[in-house]
N, C-alpha and C. Protein backbone atom coordinates (compact mmCIF):
# COMPACT_ATOMS: atom_id res chain seq x y z
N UNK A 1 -10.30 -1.66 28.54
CA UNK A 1 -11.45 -1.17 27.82
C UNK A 1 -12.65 -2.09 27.99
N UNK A 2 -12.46 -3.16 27.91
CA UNK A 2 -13.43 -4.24 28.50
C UNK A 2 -14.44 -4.10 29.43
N UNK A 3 -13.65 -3.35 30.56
CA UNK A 3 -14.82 -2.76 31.74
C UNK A 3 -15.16 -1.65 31.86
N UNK A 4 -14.49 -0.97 30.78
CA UNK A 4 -15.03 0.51 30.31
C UNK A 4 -16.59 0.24 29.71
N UNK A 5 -16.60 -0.70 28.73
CA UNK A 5 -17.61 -0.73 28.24
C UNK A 5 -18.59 -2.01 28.62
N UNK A 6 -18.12 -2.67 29.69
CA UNK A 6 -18.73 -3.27 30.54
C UNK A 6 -18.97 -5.08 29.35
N UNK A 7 -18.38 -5.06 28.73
CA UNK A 7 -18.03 -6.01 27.76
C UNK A 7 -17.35 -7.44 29.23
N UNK A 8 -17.89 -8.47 28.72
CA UNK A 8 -17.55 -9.86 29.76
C UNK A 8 -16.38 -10.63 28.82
N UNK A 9 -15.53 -11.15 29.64
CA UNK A 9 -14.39 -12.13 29.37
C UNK A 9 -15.32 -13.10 28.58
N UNK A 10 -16.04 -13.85 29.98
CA UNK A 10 -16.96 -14.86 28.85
C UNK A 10 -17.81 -14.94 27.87
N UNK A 11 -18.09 -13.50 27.63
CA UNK A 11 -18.82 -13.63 26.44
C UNK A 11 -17.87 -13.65 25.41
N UNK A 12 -16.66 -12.51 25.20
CA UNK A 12 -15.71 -12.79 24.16
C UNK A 12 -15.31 -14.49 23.88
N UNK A 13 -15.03 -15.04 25.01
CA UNK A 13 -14.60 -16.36 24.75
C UNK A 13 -15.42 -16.80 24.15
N UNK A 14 -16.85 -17.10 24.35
CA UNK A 14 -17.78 -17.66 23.39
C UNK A 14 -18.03 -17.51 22.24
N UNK A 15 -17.69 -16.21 22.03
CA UNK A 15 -18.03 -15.15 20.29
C UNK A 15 -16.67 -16.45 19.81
N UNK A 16 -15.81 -16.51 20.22
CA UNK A 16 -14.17 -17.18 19.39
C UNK A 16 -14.33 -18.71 19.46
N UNK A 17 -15.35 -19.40 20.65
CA UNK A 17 -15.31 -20.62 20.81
C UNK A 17 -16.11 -20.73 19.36
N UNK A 18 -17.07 -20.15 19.34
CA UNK A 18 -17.97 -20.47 18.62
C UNK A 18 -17.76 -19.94 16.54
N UNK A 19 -16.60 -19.35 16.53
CA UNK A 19 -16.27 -18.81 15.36
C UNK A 19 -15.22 -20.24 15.08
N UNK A 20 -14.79 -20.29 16.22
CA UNK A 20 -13.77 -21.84 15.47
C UNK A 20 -13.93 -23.11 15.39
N UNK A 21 -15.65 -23.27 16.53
CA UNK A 21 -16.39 -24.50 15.67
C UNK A 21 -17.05 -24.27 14.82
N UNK A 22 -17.31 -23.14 13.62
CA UNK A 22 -17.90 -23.16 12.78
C UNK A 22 -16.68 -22.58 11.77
N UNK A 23 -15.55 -23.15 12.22
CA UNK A 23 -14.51 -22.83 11.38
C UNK A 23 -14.25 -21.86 10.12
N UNK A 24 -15.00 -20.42 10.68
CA UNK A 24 -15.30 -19.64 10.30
C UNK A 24 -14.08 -18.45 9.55
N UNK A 25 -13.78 -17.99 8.46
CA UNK A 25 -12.79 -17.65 7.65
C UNK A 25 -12.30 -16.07 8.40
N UNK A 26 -14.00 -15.23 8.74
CA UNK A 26 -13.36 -13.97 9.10
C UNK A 26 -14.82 -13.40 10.21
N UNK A 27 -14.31 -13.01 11.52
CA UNK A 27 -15.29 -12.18 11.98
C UNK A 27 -15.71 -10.66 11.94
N UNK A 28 -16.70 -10.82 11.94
CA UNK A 28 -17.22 -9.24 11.51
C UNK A 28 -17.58 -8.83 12.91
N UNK A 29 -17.31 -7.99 13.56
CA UNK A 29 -17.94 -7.59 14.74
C UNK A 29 -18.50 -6.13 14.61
N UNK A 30 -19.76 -5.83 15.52
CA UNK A 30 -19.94 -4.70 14.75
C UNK A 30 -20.67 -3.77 16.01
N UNK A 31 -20.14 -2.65 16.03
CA UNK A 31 -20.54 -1.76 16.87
C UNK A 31 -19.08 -1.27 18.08
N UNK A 32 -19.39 -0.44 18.79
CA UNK A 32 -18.58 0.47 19.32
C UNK A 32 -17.35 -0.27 20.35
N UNK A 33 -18.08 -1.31 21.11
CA UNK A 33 -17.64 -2.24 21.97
C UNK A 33 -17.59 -3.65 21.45
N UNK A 34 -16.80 -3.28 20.56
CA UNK A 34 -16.64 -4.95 19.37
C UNK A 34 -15.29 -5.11 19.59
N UNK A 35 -14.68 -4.26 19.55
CA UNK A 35 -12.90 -4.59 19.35
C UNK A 35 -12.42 -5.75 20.46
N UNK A 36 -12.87 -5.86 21.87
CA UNK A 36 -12.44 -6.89 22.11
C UNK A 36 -12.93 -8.52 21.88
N UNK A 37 -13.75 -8.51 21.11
CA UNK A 37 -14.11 -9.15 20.51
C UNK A 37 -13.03 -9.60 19.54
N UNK A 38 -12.61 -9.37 18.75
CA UNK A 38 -11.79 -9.19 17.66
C UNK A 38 -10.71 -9.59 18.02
N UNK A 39 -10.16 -9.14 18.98
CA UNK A 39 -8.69 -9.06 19.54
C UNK A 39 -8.32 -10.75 20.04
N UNK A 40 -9.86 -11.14 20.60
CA UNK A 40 -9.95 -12.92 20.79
C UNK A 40 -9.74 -13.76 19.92
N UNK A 41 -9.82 -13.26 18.57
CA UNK A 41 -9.79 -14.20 17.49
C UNK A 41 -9.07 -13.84 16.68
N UNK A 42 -7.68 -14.44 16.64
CA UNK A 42 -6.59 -14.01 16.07
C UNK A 42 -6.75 -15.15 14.77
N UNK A 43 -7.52 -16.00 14.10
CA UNK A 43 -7.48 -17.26 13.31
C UNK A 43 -7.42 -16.94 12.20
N UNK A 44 -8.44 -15.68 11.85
CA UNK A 44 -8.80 -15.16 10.64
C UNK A 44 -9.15 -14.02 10.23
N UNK A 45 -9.72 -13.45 9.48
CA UNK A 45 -10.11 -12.12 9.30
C UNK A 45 -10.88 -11.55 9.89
N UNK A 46 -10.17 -10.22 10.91
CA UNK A 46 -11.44 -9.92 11.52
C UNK A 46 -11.44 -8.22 11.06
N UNK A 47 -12.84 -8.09 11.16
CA UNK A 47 -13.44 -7.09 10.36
C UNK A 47 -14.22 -6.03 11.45
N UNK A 48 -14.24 -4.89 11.31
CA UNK A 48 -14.73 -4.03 12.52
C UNK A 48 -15.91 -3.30 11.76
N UNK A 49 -17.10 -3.53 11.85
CA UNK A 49 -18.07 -2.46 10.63
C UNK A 49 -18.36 -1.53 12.28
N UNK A 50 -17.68 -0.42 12.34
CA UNK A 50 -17.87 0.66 13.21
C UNK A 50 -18.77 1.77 12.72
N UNK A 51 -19.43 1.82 11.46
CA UNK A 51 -20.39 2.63 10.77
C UNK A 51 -19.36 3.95 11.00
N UNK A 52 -19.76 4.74 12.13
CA UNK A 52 -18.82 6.00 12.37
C UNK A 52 -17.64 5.97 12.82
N UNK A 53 -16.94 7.14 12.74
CA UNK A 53 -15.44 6.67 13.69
C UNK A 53 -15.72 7.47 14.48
N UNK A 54 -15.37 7.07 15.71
CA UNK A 54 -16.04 8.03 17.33
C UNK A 54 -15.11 8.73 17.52
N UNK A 55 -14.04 8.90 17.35
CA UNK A 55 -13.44 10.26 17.79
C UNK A 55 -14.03 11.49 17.11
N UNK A 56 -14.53 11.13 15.67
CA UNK A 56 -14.39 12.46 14.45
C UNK A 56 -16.07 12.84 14.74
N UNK A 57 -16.68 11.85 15.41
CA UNK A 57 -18.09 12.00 15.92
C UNK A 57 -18.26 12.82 16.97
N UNK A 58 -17.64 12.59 18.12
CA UNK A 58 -17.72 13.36 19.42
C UNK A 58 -16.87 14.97 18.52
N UNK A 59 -15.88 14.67 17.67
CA UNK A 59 -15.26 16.47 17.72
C UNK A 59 -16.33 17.12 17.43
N UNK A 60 -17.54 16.17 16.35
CA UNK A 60 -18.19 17.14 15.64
C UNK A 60 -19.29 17.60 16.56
N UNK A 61 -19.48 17.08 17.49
CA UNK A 61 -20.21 18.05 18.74
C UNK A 61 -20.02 18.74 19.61
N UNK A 62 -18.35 18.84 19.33
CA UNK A 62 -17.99 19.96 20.12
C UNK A 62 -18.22 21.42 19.58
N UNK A 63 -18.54 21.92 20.55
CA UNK A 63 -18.39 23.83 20.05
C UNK A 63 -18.05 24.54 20.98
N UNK A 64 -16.98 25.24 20.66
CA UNK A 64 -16.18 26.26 21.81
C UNK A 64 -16.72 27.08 22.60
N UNK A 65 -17.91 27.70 21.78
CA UNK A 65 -18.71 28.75 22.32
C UNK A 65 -20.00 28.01 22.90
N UNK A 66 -19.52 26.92 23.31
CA UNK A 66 -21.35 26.52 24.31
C UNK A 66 -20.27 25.12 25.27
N UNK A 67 -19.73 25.55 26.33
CA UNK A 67 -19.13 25.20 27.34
C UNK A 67 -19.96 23.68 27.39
N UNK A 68 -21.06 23.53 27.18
CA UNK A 68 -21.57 22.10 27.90
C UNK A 68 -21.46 21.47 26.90
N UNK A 69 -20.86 21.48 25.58
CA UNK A 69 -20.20 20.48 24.88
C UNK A 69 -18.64 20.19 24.84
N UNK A 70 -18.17 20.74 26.08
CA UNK A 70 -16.66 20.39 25.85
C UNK A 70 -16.22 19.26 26.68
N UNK A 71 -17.45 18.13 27.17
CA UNK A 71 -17.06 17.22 27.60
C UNK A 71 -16.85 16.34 26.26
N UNK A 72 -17.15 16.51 25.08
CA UNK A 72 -16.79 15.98 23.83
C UNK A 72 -15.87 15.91 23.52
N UNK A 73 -14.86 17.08 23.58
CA UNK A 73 -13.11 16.57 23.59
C UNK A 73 -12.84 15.35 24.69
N UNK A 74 -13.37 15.16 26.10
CA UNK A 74 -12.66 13.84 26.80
C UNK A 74 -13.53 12.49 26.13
N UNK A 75 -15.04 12.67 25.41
CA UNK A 75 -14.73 11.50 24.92
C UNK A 75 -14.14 10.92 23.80
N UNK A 76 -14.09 12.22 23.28
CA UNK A 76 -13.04 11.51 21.69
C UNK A 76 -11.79 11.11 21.50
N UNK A 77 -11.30 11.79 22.77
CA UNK A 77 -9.46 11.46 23.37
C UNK A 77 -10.33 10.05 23.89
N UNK A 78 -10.86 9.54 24.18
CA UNK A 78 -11.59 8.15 24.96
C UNK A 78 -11.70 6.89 24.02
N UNK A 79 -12.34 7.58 22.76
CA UNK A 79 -12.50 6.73 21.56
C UNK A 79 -11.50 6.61 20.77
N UNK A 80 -10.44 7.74 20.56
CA UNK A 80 -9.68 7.42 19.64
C UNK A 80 -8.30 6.67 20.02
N UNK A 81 -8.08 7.13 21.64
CA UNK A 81 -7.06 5.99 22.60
C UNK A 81 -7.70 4.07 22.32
N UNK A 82 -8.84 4.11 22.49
CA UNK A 82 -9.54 2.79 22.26
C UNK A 82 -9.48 1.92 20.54
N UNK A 83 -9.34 3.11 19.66
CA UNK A 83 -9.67 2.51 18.52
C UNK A 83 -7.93 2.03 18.46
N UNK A 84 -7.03 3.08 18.75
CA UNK A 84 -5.44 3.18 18.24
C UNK A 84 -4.96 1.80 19.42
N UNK A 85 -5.57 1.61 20.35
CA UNK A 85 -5.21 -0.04 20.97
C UNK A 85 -5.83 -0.97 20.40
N UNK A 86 -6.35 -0.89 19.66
CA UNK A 86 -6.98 -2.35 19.17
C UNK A 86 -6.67 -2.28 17.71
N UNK A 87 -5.78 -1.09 17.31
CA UNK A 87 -5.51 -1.28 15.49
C UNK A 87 -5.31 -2.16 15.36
N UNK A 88 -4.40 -3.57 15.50
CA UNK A 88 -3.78 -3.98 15.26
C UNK A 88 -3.69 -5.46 15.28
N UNK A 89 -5.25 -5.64 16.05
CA UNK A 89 -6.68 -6.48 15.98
C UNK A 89 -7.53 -6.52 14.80
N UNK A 90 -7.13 -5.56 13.77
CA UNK A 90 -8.36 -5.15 12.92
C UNK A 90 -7.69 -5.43 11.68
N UNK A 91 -8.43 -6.31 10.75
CA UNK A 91 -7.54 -6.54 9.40
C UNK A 91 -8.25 -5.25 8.47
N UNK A 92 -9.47 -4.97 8.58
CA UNK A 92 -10.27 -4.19 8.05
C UNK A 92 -11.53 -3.28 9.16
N UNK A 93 -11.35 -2.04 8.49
CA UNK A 93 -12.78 -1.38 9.19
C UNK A 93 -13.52 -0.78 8.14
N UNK A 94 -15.04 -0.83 8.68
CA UNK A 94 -15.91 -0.50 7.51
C UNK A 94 -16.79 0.85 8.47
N UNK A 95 -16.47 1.55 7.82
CA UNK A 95 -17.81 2.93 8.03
C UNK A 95 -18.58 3.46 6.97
N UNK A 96 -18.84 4.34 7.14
CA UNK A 96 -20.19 5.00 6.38
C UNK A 96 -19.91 6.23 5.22
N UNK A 97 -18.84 6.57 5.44
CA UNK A 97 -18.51 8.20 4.89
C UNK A 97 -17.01 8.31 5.09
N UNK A 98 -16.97 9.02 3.64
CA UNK A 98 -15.39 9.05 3.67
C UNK A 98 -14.72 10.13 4.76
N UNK A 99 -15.24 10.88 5.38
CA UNK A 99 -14.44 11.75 6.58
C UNK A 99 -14.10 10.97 7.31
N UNK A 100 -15.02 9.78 7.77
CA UNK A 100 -14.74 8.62 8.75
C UNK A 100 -13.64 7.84 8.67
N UNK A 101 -13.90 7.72 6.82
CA UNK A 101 -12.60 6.69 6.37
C UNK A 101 -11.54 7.51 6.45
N UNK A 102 -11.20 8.62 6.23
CA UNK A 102 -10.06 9.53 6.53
C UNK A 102 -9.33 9.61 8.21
N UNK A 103 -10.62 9.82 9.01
CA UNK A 103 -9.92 9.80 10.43
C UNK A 103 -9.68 8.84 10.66
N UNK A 104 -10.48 7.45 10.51
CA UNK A 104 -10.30 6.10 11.00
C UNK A 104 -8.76 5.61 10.43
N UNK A 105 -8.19 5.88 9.46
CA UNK A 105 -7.28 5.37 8.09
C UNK A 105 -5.76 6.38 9.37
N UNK A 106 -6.13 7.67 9.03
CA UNK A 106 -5.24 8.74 9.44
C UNK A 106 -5.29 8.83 11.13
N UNK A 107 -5.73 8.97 11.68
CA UNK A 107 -5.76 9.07 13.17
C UNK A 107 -6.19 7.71 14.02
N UNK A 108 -6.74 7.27 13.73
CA UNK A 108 -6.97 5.60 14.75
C UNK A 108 -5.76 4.96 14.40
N UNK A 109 -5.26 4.54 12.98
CA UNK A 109 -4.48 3.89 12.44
C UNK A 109 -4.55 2.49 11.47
N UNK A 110 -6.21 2.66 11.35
CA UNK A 110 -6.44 1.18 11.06
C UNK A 110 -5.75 0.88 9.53
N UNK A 111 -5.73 -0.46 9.65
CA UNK A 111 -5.07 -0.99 8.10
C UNK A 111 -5.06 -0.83 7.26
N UNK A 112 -6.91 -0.67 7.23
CA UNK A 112 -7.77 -0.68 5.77
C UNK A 112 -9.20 -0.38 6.13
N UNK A 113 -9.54 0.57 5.44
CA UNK A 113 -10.81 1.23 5.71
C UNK A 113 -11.65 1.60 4.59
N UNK A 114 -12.81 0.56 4.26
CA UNK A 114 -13.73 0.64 3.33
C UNK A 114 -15.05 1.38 3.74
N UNK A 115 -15.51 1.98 2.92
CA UNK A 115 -17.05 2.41 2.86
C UNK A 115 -17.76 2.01 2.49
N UNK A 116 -19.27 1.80 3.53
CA UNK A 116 -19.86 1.24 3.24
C UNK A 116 -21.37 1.89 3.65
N UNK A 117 -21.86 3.37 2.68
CA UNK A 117 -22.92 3.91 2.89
C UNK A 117 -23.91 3.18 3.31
N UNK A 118 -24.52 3.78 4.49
CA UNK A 118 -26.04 2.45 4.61
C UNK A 118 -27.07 4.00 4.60
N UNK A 119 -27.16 5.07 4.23
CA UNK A 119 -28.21 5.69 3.83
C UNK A 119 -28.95 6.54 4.94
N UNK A 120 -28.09 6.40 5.83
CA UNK A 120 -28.26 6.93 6.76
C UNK A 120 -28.10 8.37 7.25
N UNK A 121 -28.47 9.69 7.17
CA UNK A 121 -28.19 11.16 7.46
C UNK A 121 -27.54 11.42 8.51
């Protein structure tokens, strides 16, 4: 997934070098291409604020009856293969809306899934 999302070895190493000279309790990483991030720093709490959960995002742009959104089913099989490999990296995930917290909780698999409205439509 790393070179899926074009994410560098050395930068992860740095995000972890730099969380354990500041002997830091829990990382928060945040955005779509965070998880390997996370997965580097096994020390302490790491936290995923993913705002949405991307599988339940891409379904919701799918529509049967307009063919040029059914490349939305291959990316949500994309996102939700990605989220369900890195569960287990994740002490906590934070999104926006409880449908999110439902798919993220029920279908990704994560641990623990808090909400955390930011007001956003």
């Amino acid at each position: 997934f790393c070179s899926y999302w074009g994410t560098e070895r050395d930068d992860i190493l740095r995000v972890r070098a730099a969380a354990r000279e500041m002997g830091a309790d829990a990382l928060v990483a945040v955005g779509l291409e965070a998880l390997p991030y996370l997965a580097a720093w096994p020390e302490g709490r790491r936290v995923w604020y993913a705002a949405d959960e991307w599988f339940l995002h891409h379904v919701s742009l799918l529509r049967l009856s307009q063919p040029t959104t059914w490349l939305e089913l291959r990316q949500a099989l994309i996102k939700l293969m990605y989220e369900r490999a890195y569960r287990d990296c994740v002490d906590r995930a934070w999104v926006v809306a409880e449908g999110d917290a439902r798919t993220m909780s029920r279908l990704a698999g994560m641990p623990s899934v808090d909400i955390l409205p930011n007001g956003v439509d």
